[in-house]
PDB file of N, CA and C in Angstrom:
ATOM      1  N   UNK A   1       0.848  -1.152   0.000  1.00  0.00           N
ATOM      2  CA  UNK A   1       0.000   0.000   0.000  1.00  0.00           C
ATOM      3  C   UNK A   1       0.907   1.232   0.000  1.00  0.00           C
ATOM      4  N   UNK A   2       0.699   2.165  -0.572  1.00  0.00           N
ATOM      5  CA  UNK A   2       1.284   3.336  -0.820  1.00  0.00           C
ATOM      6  C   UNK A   2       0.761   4.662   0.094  1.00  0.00           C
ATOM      7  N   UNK A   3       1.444   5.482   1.112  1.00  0.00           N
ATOM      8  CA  UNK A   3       0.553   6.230   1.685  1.00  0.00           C
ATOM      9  C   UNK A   3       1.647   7.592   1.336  1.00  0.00           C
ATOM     10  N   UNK A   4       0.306   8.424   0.661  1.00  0.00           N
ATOM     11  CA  UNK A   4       0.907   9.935   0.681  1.00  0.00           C
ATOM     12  C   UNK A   4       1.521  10.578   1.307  1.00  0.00           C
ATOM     13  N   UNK A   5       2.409  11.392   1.914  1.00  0.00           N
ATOM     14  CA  UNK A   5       2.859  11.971   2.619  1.00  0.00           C
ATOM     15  C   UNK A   5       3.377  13.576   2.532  1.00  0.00           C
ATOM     16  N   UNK A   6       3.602  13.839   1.391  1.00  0.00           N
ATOM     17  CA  UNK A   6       3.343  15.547   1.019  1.00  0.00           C
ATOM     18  C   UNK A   6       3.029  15.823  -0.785  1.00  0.00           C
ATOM     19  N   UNK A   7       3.001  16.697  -0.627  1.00  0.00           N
ATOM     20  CA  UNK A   7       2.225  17.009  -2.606  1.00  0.00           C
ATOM     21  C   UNK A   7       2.639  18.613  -2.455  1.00  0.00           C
ATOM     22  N   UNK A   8       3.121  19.221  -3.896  1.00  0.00           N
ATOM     23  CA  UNK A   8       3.115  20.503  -4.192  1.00  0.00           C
ATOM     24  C   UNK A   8       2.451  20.325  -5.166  1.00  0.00           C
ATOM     25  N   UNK A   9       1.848  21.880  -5.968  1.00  0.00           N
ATOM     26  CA  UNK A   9       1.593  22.221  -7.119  1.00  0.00           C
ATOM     27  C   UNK A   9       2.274  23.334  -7.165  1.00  0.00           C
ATOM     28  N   UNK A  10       3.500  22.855  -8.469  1.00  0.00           N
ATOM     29  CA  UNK A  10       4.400  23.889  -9.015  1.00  0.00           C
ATOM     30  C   UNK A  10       4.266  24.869 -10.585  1.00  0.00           C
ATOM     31  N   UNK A  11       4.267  26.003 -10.050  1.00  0.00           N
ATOM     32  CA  UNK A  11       3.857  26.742 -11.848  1.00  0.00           C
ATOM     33  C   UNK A  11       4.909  26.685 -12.615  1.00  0.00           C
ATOM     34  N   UNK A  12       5.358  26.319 -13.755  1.00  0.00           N
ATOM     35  CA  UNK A  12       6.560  26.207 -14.233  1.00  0.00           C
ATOM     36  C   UNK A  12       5.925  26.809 -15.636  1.00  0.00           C
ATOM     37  N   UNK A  13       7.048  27.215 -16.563  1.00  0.00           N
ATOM     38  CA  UNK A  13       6.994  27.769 -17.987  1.00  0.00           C
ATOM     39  C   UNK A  13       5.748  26.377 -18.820  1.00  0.00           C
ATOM     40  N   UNK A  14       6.026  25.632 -18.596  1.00  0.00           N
ATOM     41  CA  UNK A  14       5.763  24.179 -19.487  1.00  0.00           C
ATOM     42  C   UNK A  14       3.946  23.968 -18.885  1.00  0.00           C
ATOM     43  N   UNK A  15       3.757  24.702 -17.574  1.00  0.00           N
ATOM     44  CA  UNK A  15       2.538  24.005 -17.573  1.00  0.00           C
ATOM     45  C   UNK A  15       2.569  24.010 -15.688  1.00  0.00           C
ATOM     46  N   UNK A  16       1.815  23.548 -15.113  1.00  0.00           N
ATOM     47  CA  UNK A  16       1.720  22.683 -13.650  1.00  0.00           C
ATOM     48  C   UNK A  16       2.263  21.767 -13.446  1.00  0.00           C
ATOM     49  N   UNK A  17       3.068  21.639 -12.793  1.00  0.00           N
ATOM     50  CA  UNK A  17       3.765  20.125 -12.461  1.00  0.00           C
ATOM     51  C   UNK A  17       3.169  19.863 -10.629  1.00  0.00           C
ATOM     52  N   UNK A  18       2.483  18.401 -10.661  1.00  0.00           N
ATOM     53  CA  UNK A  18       1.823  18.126  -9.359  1.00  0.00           C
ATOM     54  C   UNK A  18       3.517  17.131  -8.876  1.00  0.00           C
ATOM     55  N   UNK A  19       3.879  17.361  -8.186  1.00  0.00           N
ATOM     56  CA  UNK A  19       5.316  16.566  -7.116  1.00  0.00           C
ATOM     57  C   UNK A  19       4.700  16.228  -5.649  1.00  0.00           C
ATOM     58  N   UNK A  20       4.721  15.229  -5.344  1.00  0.00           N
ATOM     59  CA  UNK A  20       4.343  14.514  -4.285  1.00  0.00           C
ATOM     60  C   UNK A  20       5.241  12.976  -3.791  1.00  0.00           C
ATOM     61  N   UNK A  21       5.099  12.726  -2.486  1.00  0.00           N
ATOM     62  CA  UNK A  21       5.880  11.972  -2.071  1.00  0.00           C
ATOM     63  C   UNK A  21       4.836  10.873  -1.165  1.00  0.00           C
ATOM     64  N   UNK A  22       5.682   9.969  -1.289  1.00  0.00           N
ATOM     65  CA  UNK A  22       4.973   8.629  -0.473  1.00  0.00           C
ATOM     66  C   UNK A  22       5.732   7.760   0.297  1.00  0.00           C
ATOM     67  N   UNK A  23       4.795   7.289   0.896  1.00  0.00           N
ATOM     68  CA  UNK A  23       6.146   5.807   1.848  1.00  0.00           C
ATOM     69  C   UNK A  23       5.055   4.264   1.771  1.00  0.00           C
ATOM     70  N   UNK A  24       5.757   3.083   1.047  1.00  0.00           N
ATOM     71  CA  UNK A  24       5.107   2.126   0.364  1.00  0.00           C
ATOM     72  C   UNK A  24       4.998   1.400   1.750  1.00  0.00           C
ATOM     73  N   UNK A  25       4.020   0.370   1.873  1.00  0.00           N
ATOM     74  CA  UNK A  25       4.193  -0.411   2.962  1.00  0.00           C
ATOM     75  C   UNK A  25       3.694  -1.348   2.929  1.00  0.00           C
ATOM     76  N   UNK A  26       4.230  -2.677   3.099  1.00  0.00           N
ATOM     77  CA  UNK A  26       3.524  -3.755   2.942  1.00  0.00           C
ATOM     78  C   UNK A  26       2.313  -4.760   3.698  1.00  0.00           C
ATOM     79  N   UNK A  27       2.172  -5.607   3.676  1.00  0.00           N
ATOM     80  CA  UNK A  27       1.169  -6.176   4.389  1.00  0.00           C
ATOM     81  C   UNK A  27       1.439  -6.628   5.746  1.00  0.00           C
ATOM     82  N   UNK A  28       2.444  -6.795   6.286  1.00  0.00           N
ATOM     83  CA  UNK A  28       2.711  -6.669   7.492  1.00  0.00           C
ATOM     84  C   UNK A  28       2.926  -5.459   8.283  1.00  0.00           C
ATOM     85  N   UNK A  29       2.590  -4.470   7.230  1.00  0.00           N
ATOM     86  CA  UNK A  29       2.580  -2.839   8.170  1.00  0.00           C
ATOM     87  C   UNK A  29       3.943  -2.352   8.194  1.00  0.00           C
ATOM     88  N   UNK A  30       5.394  -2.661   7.397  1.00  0.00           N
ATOM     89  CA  UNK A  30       6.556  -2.783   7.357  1.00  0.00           C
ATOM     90  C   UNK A  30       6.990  -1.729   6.369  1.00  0.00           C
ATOM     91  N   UNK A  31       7.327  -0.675   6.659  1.00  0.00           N
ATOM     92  CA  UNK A  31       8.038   0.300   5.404  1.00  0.00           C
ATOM     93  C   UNK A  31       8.717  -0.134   4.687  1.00  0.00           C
ATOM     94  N   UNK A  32       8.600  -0.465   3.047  1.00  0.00           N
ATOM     95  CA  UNK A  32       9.832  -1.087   2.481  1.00  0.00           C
ATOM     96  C   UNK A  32      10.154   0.160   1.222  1.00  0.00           C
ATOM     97  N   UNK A  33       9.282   1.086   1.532  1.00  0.00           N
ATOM     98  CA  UNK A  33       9.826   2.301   0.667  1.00  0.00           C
ATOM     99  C   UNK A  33       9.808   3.657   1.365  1.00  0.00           C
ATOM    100  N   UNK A  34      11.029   4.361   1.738  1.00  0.00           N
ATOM    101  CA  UNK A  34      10.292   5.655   2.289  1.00  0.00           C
ATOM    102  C   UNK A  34      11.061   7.004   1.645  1.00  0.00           C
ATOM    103  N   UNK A  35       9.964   7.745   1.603  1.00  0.00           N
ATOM    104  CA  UNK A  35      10.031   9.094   0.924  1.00  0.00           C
ATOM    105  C   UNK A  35      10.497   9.117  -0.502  1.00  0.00           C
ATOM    106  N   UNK A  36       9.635   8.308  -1.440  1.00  0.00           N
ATOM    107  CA  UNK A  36       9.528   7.829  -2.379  1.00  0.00           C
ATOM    108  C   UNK A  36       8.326   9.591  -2.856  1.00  0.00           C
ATOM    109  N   UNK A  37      10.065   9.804  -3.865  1.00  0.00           N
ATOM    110  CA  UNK A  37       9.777  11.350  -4.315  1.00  0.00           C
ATOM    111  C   UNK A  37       9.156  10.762  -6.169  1.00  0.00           C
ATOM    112  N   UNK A  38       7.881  11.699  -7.163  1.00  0.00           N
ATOM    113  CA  UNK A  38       7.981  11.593  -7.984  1.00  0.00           C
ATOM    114  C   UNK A  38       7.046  12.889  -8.373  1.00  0.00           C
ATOM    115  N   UNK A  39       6.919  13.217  -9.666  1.00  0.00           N
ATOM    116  CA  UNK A  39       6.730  14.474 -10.037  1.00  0.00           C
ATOM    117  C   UNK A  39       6.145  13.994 -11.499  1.00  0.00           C
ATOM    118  N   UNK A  40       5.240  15.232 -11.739  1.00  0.00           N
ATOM    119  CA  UNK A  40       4.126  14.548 -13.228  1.00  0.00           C
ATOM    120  C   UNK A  40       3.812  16.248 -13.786  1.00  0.00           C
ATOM    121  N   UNK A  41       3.541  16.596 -15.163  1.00  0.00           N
ATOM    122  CA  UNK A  41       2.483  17.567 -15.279  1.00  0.00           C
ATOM    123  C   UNK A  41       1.196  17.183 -15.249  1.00  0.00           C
ATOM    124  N   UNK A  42       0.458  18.010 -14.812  1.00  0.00           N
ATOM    125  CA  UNK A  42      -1.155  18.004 -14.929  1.00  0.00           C
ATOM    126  C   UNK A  42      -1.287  18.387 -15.672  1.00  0.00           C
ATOM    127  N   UNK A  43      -2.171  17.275 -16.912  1.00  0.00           N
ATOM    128  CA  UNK A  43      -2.735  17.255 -17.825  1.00  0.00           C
ATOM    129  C   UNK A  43      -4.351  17.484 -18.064  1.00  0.00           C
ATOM    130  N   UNK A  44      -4.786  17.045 -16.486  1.00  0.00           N
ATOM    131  CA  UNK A  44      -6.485  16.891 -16.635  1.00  0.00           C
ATOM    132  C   UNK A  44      -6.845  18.276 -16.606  1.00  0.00           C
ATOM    133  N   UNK A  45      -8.048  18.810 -17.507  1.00  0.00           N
ATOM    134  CA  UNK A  45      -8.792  20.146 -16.695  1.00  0.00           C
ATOM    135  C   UNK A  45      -9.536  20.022 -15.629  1.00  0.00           C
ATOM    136  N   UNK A  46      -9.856  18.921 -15.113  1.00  0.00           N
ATOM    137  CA  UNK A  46     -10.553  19.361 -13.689  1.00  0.00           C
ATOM    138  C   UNK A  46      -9.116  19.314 -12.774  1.00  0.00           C
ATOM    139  N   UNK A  47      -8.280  19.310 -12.641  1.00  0.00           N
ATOM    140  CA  UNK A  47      -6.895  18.509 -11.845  1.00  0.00           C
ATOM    141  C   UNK A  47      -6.328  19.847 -12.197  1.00  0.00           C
ATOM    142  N   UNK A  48      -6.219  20.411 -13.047  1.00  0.00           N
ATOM    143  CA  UNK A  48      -6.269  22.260 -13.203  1.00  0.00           C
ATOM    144  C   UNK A  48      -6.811  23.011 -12.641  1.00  0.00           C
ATOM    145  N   UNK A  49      -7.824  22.964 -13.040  1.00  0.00           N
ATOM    146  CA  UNK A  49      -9.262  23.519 -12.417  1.00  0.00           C
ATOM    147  C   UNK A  49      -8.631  23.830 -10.606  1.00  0.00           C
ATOM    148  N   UNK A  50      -8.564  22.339 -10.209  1.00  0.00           N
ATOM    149  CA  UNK A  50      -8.436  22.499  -8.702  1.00  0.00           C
ATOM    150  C   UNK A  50      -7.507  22.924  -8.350  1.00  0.00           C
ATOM    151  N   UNK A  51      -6.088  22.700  -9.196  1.00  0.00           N
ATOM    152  CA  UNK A  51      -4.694  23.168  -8.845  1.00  0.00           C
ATOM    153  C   UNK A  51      -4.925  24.763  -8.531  1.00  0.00           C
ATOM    154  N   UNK A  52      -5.937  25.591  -9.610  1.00  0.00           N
ATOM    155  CA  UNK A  52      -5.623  27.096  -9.789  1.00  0.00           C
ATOM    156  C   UNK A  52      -6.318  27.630  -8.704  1.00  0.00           C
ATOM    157  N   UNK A  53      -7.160  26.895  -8.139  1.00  0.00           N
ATOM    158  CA  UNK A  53      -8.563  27.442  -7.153  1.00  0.00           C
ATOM    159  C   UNK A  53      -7.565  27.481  -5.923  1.00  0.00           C
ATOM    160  N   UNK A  54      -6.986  26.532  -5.569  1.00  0.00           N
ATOM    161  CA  UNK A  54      -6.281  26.391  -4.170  1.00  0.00           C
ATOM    162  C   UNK A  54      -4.837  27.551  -4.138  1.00  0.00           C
ATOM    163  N   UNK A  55      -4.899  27.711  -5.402  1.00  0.00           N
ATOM    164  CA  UNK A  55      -3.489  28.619  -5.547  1.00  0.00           C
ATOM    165  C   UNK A  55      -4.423  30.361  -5.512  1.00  0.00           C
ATOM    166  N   UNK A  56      -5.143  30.369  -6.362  1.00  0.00           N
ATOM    167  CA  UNK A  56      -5.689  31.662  -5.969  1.00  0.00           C
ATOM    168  C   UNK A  56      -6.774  31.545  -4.462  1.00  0.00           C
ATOM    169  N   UNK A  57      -6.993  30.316  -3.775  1.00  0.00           N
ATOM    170  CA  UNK A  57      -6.891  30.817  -2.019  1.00  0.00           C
ATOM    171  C   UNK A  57      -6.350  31.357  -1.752  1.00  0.00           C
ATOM    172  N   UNK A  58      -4.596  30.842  -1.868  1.00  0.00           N
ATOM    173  CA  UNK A  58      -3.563  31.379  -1.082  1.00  0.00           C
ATOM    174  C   UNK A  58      -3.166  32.851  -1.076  1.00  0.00           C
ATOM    175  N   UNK A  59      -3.076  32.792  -2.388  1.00  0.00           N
ATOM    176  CA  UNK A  59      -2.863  34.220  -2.752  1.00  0.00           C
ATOM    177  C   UNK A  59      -3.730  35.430  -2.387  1.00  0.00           C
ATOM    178  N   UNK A  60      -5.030  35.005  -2.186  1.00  0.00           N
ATOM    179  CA  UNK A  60      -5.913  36.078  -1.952  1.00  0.00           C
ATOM    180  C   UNK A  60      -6.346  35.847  -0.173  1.00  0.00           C
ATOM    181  N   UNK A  61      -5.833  34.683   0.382  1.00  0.00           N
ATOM    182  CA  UNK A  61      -6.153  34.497   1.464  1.00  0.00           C
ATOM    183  C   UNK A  61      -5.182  34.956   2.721  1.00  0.00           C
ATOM    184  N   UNK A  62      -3.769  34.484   2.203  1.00  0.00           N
ATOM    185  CA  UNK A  62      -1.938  34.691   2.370  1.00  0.00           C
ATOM    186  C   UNK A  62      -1.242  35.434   2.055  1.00  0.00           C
ATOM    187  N   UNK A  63      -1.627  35.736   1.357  1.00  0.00           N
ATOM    188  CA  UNK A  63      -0.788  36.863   1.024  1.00  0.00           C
ATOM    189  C   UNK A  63      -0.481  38.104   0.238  1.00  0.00           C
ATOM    190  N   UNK A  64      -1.836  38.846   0.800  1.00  0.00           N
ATOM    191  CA  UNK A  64      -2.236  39.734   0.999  1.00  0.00           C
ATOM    192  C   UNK A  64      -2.291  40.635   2.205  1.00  0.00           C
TER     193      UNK A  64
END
């Protein structure tokens, strides 16, 4: 089983890139992967959609 453990959404020239990290664990409850880093662009428009909404929170919520 794979459990999340942090996620960014980064604005880059190319697009959104979603980067997030995990720690794998097996069936005995045993870490056999940790801080298992990987990074993707977001391609979906709803996966956009949500990336831009949470980013204009911040901005209008943070830092301001």
């Amino acid at each position: 089983m794979k459990i999340l453990t942090s996620f960014s959404v980064i604005k880059m020239s190319e697009g959104l890139r979603l980067s997030y990290t995990y720690t794998e664990i097996n069936e005995d409850g045993v870490a056999i992967n940790n801080n298992v880093q990987e990074s993707r662009f977001i391609v979906q428009d709803e996966l956009k959609n949500s990336s831009n909404n949470i980013m204009t929170y911040i901005e209008n919520n943070f830092l301001k």
